[in-house]
Structures are given as structure tokens and as C-alpha cells.
N, C-alpha and C. Protein backbone atom coordinates (compact mmCIF):
# COMPACT_ATOMS: atom_id res chain seq x y z
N UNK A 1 -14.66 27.10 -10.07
CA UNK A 1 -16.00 26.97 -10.63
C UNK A 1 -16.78 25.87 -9.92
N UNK A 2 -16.12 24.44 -9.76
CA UNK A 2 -16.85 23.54 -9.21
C UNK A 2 -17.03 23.94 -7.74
N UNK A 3 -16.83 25.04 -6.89
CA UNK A 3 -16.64 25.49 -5.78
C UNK A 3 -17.86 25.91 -5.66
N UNK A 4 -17.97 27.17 -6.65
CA UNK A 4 -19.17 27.56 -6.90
C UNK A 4 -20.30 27.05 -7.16
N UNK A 5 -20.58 25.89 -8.05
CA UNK A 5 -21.33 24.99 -8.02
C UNK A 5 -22.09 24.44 -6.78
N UNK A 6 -20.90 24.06 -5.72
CA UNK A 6 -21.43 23.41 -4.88
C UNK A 6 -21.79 24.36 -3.71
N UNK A 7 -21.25 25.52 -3.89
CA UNK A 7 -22.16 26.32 -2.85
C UNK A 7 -23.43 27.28 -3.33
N UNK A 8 -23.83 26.78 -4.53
CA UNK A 8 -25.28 27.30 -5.45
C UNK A 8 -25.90 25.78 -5.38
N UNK A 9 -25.46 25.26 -4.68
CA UNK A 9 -26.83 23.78 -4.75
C UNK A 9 -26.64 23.08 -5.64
N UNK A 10 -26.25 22.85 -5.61
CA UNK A 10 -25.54 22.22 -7.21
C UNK A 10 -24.53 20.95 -6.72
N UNK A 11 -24.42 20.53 -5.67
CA UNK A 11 -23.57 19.47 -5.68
C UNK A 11 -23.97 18.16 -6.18
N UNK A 12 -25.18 17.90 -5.91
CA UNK A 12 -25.85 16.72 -6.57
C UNK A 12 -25.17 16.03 -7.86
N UNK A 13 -25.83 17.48 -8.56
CA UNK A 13 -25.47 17.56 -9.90
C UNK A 13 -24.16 17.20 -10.01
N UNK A 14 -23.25 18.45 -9.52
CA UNK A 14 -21.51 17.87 -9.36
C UNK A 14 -20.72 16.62 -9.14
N UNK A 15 -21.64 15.74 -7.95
CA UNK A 15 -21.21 14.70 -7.70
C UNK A 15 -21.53 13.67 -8.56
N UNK A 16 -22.69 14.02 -9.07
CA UNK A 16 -23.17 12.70 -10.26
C UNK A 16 -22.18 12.29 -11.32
N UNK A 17 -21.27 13.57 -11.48
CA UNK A 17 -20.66 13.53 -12.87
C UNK A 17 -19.32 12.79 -12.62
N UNK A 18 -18.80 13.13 -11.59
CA UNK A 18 -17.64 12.23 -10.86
C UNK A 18 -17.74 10.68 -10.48
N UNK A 19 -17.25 10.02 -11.45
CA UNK A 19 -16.79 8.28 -11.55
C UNK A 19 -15.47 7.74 -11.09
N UNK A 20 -14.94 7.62 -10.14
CA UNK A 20 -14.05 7.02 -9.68
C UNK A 20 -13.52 5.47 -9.65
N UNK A 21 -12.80 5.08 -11.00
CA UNK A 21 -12.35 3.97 -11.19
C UNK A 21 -11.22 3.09 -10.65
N UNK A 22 -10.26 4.00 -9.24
CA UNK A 22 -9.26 3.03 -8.92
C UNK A 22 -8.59 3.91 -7.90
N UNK A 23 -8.30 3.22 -7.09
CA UNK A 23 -7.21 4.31 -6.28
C UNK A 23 -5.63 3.49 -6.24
N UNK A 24 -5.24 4.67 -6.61
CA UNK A 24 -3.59 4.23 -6.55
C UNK A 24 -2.70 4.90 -6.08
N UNK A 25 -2.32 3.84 -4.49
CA UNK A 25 -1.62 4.26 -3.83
C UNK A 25 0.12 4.79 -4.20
N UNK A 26 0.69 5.62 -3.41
CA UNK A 26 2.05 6.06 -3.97
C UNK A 26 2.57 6.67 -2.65
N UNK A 27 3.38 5.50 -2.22
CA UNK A 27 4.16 5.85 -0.99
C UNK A 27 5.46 6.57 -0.87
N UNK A 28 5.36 7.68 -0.35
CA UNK A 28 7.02 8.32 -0.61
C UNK A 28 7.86 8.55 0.30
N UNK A 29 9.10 7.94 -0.19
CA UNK A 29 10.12 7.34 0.99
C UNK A 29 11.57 7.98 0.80
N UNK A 30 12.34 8.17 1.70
CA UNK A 30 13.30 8.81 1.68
C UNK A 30 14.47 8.26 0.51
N UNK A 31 14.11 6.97 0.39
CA UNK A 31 15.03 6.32 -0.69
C UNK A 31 14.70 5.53 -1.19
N UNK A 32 13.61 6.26 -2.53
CA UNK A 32 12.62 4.78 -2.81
C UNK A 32 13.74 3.60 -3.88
N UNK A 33 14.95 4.13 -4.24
CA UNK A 33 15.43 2.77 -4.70
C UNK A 33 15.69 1.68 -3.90
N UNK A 34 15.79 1.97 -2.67
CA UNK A 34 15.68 0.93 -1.63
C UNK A 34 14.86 0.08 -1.38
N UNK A 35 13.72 1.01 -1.05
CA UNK A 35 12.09 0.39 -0.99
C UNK A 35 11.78 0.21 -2.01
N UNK A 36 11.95 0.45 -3.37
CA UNK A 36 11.52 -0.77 -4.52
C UNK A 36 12.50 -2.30 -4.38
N UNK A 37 13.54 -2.06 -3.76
CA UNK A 37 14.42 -3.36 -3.76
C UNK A 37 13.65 -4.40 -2.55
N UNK A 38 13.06 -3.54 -1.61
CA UNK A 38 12.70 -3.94 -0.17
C UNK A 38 10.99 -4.81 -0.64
N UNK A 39 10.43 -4.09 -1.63
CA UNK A 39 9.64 -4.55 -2.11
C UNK A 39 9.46 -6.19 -2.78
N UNK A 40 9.81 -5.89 -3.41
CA UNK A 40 10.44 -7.20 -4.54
C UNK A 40 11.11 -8.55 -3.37
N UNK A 41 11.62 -7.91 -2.54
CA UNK A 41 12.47 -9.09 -1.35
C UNK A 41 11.39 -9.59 -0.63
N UNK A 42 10.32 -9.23 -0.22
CA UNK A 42 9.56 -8.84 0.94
C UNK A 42 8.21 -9.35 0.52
N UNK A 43 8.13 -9.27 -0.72
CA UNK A 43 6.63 -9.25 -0.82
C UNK A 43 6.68 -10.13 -2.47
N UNK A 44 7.56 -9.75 -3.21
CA UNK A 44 7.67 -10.28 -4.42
C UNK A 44 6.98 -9.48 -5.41
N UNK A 45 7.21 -8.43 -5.19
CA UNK A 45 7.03 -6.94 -6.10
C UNK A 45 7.49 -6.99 -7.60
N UNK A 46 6.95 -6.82 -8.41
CA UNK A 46 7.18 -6.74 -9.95
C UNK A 46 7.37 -5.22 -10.40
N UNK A 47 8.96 -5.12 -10.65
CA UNK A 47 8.68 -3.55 -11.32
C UNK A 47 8.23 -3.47 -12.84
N UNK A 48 6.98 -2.34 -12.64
CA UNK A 48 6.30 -2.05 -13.90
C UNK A 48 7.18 -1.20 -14.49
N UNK A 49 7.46 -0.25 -14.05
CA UNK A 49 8.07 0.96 -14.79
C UNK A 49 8.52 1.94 -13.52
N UNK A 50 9.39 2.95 -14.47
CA UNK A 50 10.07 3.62 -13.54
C UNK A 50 10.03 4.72 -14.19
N UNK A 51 10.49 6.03 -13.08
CA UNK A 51 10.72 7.02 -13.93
C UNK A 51 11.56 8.35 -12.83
N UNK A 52 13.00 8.85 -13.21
CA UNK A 52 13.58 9.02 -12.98
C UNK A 52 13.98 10.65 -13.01
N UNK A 53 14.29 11.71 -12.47
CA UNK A 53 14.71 13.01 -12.14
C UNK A 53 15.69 12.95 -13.16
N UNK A 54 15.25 13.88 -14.59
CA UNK A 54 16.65 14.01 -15.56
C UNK A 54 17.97 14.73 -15.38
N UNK A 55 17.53 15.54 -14.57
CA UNK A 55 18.37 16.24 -14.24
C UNK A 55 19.19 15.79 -13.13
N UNK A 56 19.27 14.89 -12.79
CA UNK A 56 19.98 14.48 -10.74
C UNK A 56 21.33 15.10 -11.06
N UNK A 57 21.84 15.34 -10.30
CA UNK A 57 23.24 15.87 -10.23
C UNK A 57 24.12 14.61 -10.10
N UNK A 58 25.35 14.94 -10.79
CA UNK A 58 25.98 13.51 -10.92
C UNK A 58 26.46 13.27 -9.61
N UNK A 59 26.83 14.16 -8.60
CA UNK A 59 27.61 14.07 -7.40
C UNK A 59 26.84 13.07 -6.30
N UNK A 60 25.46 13.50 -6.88
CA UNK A 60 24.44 12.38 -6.05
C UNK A 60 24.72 10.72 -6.36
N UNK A 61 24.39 10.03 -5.12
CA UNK A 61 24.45 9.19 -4.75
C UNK A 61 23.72 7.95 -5.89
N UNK A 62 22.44 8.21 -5.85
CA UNK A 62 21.22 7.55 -6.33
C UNK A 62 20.43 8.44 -7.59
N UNK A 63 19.69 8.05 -8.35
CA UNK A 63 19.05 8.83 -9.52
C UNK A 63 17.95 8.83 -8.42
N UNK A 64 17.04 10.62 -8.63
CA UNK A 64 16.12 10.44 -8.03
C UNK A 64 14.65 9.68 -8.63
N UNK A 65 13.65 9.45 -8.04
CA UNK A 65 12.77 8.26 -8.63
C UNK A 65 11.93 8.96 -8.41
N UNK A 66 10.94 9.76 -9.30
CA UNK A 66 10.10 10.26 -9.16
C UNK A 66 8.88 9.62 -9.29
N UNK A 67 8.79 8.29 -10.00
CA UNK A 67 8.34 7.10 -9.59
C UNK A 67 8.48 5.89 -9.69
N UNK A 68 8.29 4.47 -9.45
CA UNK A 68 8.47 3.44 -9.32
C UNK A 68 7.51 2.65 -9.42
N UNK A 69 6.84 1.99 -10.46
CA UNK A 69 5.43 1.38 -10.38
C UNK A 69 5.25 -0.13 -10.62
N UNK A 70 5.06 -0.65 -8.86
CA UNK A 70 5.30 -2.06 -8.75
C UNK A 70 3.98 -2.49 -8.62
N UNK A 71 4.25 -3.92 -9.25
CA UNK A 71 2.56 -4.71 -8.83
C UNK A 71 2.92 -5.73 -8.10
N UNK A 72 1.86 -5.85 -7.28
CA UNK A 72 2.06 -7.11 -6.25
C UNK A 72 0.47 -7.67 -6.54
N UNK A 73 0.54 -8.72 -6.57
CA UNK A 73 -1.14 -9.64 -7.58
C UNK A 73 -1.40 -8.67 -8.39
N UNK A 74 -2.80 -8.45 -8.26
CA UNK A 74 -3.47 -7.61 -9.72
C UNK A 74 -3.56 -5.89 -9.02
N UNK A 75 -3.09 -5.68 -7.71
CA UNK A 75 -2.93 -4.25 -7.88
C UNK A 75 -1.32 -3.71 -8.17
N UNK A 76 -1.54 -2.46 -7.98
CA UNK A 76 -0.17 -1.97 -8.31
C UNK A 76 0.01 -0.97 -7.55
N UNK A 77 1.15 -0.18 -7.54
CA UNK A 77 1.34 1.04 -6.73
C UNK A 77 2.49 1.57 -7.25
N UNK A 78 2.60 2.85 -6.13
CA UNK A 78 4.22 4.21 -7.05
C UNK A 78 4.68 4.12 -5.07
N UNK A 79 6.27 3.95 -5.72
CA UNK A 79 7.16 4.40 -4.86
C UNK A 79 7.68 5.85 -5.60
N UNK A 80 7.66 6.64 -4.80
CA UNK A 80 8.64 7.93 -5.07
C UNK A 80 9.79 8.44 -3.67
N UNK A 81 10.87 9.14 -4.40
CA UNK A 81 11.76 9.76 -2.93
C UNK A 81 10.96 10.71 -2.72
N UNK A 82 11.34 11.27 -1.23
CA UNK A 82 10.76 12.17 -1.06
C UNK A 82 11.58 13.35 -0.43
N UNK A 83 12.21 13.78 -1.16
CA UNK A 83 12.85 15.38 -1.59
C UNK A 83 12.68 16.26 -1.78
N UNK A 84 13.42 17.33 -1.66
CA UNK A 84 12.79 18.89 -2.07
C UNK A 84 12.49 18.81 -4.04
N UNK A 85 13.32 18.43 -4.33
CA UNK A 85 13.05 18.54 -6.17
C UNK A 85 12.55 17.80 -6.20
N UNK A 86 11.46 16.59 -5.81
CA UNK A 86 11.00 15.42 -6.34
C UNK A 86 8.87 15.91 -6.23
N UNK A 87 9.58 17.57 -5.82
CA UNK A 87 7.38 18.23 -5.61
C UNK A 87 6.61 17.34 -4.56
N UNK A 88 7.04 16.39 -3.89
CA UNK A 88 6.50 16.17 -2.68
C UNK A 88 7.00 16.88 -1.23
N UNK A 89 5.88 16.38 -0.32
CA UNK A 89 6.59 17.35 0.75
C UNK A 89 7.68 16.84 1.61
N UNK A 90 8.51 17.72 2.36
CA UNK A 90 9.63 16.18 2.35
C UNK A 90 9.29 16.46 4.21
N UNK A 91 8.24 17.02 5.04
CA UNK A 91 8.08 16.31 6.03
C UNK A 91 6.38 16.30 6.25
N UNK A 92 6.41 14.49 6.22
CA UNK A 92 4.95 14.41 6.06
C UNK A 92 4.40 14.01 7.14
N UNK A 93 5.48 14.08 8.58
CA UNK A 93 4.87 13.92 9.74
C UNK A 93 3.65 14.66 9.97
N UNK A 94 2.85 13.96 11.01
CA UNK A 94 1.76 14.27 11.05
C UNK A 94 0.72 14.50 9.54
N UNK A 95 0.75 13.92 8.64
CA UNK A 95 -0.50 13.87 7.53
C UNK A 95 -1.49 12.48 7.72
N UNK A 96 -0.95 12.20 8.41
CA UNK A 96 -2.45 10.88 8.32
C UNK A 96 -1.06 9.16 8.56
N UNK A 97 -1.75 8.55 8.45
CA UNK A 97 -1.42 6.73 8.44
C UNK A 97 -1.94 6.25 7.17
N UNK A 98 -1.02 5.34 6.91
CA UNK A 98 -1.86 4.54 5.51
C UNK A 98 -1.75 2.76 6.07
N UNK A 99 -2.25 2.14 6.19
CA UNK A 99 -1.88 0.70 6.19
C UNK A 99 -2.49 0.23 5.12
N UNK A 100 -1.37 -0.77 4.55
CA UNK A 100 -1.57 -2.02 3.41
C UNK A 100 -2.08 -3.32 3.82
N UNK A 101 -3.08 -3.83 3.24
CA UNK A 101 -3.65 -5.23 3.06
C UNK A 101 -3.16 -5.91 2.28
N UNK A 102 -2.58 -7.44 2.03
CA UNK A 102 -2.04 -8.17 1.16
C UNK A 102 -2.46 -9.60 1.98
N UNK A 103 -3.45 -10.07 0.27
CA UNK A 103 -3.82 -11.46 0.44
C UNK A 103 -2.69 -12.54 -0.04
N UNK A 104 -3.03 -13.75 1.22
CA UNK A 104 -1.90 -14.49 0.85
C UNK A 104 -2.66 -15.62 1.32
N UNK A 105 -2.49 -16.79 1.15
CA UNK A 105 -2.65 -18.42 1.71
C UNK A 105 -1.97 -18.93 2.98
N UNK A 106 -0.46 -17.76 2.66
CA UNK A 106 0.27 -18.67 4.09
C UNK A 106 0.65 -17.35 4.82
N UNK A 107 0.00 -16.91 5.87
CA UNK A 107 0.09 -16.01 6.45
C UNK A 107 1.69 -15.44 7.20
N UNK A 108 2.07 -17.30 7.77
CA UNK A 108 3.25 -17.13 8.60
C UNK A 108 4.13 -16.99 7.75
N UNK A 109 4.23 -17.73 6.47
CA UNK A 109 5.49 -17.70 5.63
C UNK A 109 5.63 -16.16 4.97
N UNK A 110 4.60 -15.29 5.01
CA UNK A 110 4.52 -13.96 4.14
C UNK A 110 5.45 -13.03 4.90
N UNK A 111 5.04 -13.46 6.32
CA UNK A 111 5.33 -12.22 7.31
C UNK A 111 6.99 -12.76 7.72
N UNK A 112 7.02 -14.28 7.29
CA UNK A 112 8.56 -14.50 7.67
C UNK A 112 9.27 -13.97 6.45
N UNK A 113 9.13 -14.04 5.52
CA UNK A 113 9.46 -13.68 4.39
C UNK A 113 9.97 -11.81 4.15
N UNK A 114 9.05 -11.02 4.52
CA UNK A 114 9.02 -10.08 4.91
C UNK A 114 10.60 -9.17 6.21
N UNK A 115 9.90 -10.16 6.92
CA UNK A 115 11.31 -9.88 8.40
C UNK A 115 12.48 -10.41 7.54
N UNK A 116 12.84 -11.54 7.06
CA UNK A 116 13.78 -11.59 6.33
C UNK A 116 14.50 -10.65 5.17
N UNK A 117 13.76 -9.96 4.88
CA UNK A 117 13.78 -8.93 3.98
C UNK A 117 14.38 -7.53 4.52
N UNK A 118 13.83 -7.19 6.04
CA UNK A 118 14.30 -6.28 6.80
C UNK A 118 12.75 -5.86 7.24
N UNK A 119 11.71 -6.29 7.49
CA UNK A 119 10.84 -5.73 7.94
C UNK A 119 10.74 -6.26 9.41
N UNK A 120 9.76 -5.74 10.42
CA UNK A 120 9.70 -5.93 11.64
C UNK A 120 8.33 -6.52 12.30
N UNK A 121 8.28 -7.49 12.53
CA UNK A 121 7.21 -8.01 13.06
C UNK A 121 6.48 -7.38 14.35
N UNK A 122 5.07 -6.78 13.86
CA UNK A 122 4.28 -6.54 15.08
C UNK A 122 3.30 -7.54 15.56
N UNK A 123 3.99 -8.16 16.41
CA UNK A 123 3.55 -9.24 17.14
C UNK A 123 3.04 -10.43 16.53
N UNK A 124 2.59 -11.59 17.07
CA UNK A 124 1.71 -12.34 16.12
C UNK A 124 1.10 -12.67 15.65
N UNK A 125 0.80 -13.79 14.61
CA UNK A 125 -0.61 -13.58 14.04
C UNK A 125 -1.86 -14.08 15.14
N UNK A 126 -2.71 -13.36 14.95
CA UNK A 126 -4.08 -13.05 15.59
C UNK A 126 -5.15 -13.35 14.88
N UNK A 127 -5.93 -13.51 15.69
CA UNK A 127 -7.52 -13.51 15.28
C UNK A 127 -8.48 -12.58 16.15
N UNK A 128 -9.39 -12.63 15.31
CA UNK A 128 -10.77 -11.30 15.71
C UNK A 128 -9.97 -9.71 16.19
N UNK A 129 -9.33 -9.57 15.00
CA UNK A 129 -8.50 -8.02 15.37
C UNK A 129 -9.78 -6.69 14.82
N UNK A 130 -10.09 -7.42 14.06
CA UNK A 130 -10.97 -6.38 12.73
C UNK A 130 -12.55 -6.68 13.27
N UNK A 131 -13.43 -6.60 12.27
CA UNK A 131 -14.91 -7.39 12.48
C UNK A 131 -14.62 -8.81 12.41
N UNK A 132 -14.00 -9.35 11.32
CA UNK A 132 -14.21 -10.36 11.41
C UNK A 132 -13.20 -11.31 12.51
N UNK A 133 -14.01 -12.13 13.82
CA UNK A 133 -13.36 -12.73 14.89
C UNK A 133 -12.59 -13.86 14.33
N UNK A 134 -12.49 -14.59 13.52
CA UNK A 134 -11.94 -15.66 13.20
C UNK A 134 -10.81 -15.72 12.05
N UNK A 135 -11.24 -14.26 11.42
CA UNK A 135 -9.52 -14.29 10.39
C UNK A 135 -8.57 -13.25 10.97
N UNK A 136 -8.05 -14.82 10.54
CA UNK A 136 -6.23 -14.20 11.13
C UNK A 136 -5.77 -12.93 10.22
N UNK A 137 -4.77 -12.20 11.56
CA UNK A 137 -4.09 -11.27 10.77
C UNK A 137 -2.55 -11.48 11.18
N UNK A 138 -1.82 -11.21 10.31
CA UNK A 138 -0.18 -10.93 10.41
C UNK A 138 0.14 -9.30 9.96
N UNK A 139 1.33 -8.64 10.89
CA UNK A 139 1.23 -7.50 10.75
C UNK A 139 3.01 -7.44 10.68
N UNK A 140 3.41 -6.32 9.96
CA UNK A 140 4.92 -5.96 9.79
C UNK A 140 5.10 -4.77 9.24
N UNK A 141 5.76 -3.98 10.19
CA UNK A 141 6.14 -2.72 9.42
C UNK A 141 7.29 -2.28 8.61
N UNK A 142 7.54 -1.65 7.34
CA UNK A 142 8.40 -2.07 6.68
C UNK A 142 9.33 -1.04 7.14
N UNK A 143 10.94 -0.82 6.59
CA UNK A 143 12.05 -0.28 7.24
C UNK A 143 11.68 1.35 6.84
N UNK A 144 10.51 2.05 5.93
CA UNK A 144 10.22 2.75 5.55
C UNK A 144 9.12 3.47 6.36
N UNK A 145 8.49 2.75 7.30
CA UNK A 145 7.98 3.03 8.35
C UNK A 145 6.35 2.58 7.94
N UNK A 146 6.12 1.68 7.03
CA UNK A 146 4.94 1.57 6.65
C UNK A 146 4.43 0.32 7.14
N UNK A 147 3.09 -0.08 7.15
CA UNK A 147 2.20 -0.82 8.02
C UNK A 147 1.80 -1.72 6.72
N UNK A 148 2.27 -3.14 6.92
CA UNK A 148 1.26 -4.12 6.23
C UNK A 148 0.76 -5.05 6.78
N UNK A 149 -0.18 -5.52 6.85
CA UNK A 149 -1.51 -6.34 6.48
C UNK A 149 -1.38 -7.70 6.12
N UNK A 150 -1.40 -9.01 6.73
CA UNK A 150 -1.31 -9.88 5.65
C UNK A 150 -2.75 -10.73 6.41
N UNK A 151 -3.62 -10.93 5.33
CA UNK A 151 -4.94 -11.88 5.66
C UNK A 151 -4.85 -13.26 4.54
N UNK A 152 -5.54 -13.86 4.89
CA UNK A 152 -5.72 -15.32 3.69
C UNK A 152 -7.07 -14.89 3.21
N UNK A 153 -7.51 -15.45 1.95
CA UNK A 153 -8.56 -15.34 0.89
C UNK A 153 -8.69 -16.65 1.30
N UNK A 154 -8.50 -17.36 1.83
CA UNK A 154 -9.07 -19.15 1.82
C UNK A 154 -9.67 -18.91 3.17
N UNK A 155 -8.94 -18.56 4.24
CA UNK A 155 -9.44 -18.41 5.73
C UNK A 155 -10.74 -17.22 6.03
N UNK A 156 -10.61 -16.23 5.26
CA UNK A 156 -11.71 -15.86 4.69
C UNK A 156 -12.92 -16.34 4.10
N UNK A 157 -12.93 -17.06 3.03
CA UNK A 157 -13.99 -17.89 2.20
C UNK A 157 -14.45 -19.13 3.36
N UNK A 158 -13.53 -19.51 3.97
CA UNK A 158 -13.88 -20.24 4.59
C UNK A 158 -14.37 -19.94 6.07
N UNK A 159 -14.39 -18.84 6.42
CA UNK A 159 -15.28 -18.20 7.62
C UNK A 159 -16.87 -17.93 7.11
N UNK A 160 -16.97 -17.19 5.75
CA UNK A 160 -18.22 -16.91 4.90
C UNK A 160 -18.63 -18.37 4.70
N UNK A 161 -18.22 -19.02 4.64
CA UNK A 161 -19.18 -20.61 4.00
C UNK A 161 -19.20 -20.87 5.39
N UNK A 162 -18.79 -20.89 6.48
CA UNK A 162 -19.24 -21.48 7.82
C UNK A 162 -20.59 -20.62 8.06
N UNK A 163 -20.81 -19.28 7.97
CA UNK A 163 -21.99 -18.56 8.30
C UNK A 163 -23.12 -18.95 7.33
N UNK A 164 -23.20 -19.46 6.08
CA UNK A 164 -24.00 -19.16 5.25
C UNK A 164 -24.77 -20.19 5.73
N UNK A 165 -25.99 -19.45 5.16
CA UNK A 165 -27.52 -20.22 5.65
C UNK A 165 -27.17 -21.49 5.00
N UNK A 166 -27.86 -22.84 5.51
CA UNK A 166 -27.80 -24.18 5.02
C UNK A 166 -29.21 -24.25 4.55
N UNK A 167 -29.60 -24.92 3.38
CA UNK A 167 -30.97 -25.37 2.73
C UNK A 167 -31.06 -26.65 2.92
N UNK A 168 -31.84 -27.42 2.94
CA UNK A 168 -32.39 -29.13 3.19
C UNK A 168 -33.21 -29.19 2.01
């Protein structure tokens, strides 16, 4: 129906009605009890809740995790496996890239923290990678094959107060 809508002119209308309050990411990994453990080591991940395949076969290894919902500061996210019974697809080569951003104060200690954990350092921290030339970035990909991000909120604020107009 909303198909129809939008090919009768009508999208306007359609789109007005759509409010989008949050996006929440949900990374799915071949063994997300791992990567919730990898989480928590790495980053200092809080598990919210979990939720588990009732049925797993006992012969299996691991309960499957159909999700895992960790917060790291005030966002949160879902780890799930990614299996034939778990309704995801289980090869998601080639669907796209996701990289994670995570604010921190101490850039070097996040990303050491991280490698200690089992993640892999892509190269070091830098400046002027993005728009902005003067904040640093630290980068590490986790054993799950995922891309994070680490910037400072102070080195930030403090690039914006260097630009801002001065009054007399």
C-alpha cells in the first residue's frame, strides 16, 4: 500500500508521517558469545540483556544468541550469531561496511586497551583523517572483523572553541 502511495504522489504525505527516533545498531558475528565477552574486555561493554535460541541442541557447543544487548556510554547495541536458525543471513559478504565511533578522553589508552583484548591496531593515531584536520583518530579492528573509531569529546570541544568568533 505505502508503495502505492508513493507512486500516486503521495510521498510527501508518506514521508511526513514517518518519525525516526534512534538507530540501533546489531552486529552479527559468527560467535556472538565471544564478541559480547570481547566487548566488555575491549571497550567496557555492559550487558543489558540477552536472549537466547530455546531450542539449541544440547550437542552444541554454545546457546545460540539471538541477541545480546550491550551499552557502552548512553548508546547501546545487539550482538547476534549468525547462523542458519538464528533468521540472519549467514554470508553477508559483500552487504556494505559499518564502522563504529566511540568517544573517549584518552585515545591511546582506549585503543591499547582494545589490542589487549584481541583487537588489531590500524596504524596510529592521526590527525585531519575526516573534515576535521586537528582531531585525532585511533582505529582497531575487532577479531570479528569490525571497524572502530576512537575520537576525544575534549579534543573536539577544544578544536570548536579555537574557531569560535572572539567578541571585545
Amino acid at each position: 500500500m505505502a508503495q502505492q502511495d508513493v507512486q500516486n504522489g503521495e510521498s510527501e504525505k508518506v514521508a511526513s508521517a514517518v518519525e525516526i527516533k534512534a538507530v540501533l545498531t546489531q552486529l552479527v558475528v559468527p560467535k556472538a558469545d565471544d564478541a559480547v565477552k570481547f566487548y566488555k574486555a575491549a571497550f567496557g561493554a555492559v550487558e543489558l540483556e540477552r536472549s537466547t535460541h530455546p531450542k539449541r541442541k544440547a550437542e552444541q557447543e554454545r546457546p545460540l544468541i539471538l541477541s545480546a544487548q550491550l551499552k557502552l556510554g548512553s548508546s547501546t547495541f545487539l550482538v547476534s550469531d549468525n547462523t542458519e536458525d538464528s533468521g540472519e543471513p549467514v554470508n553477508v559478504v559483500g552487504s556494505g561496511a559499518i564502522a563504529l565511533w566511540l568517544e573517549t578522553p584518552d585515545i591511546g589508552a582506549a585503543v591499547a586497551k582494545a589490542v589487549l583484548a584481541g583487537a588489531v591496531s590500524e596504524g596510529e593515531i592521526t590527525t585531519g583523517v575526516f573534515s576535521d584536520p586537528e582531531q585525532p583518530v585511533g582505529k582497531v579492528r575487532d577479531p570479528f572483523g569490525f571497524l572502530w573509531f576512537f575520537t576525544s569529546p575534549v579534543a573536539k570541544k577544544a578544536a570548536a572553541e579555537s574557531e569560535a568568533p572572539v567578541t571585545v
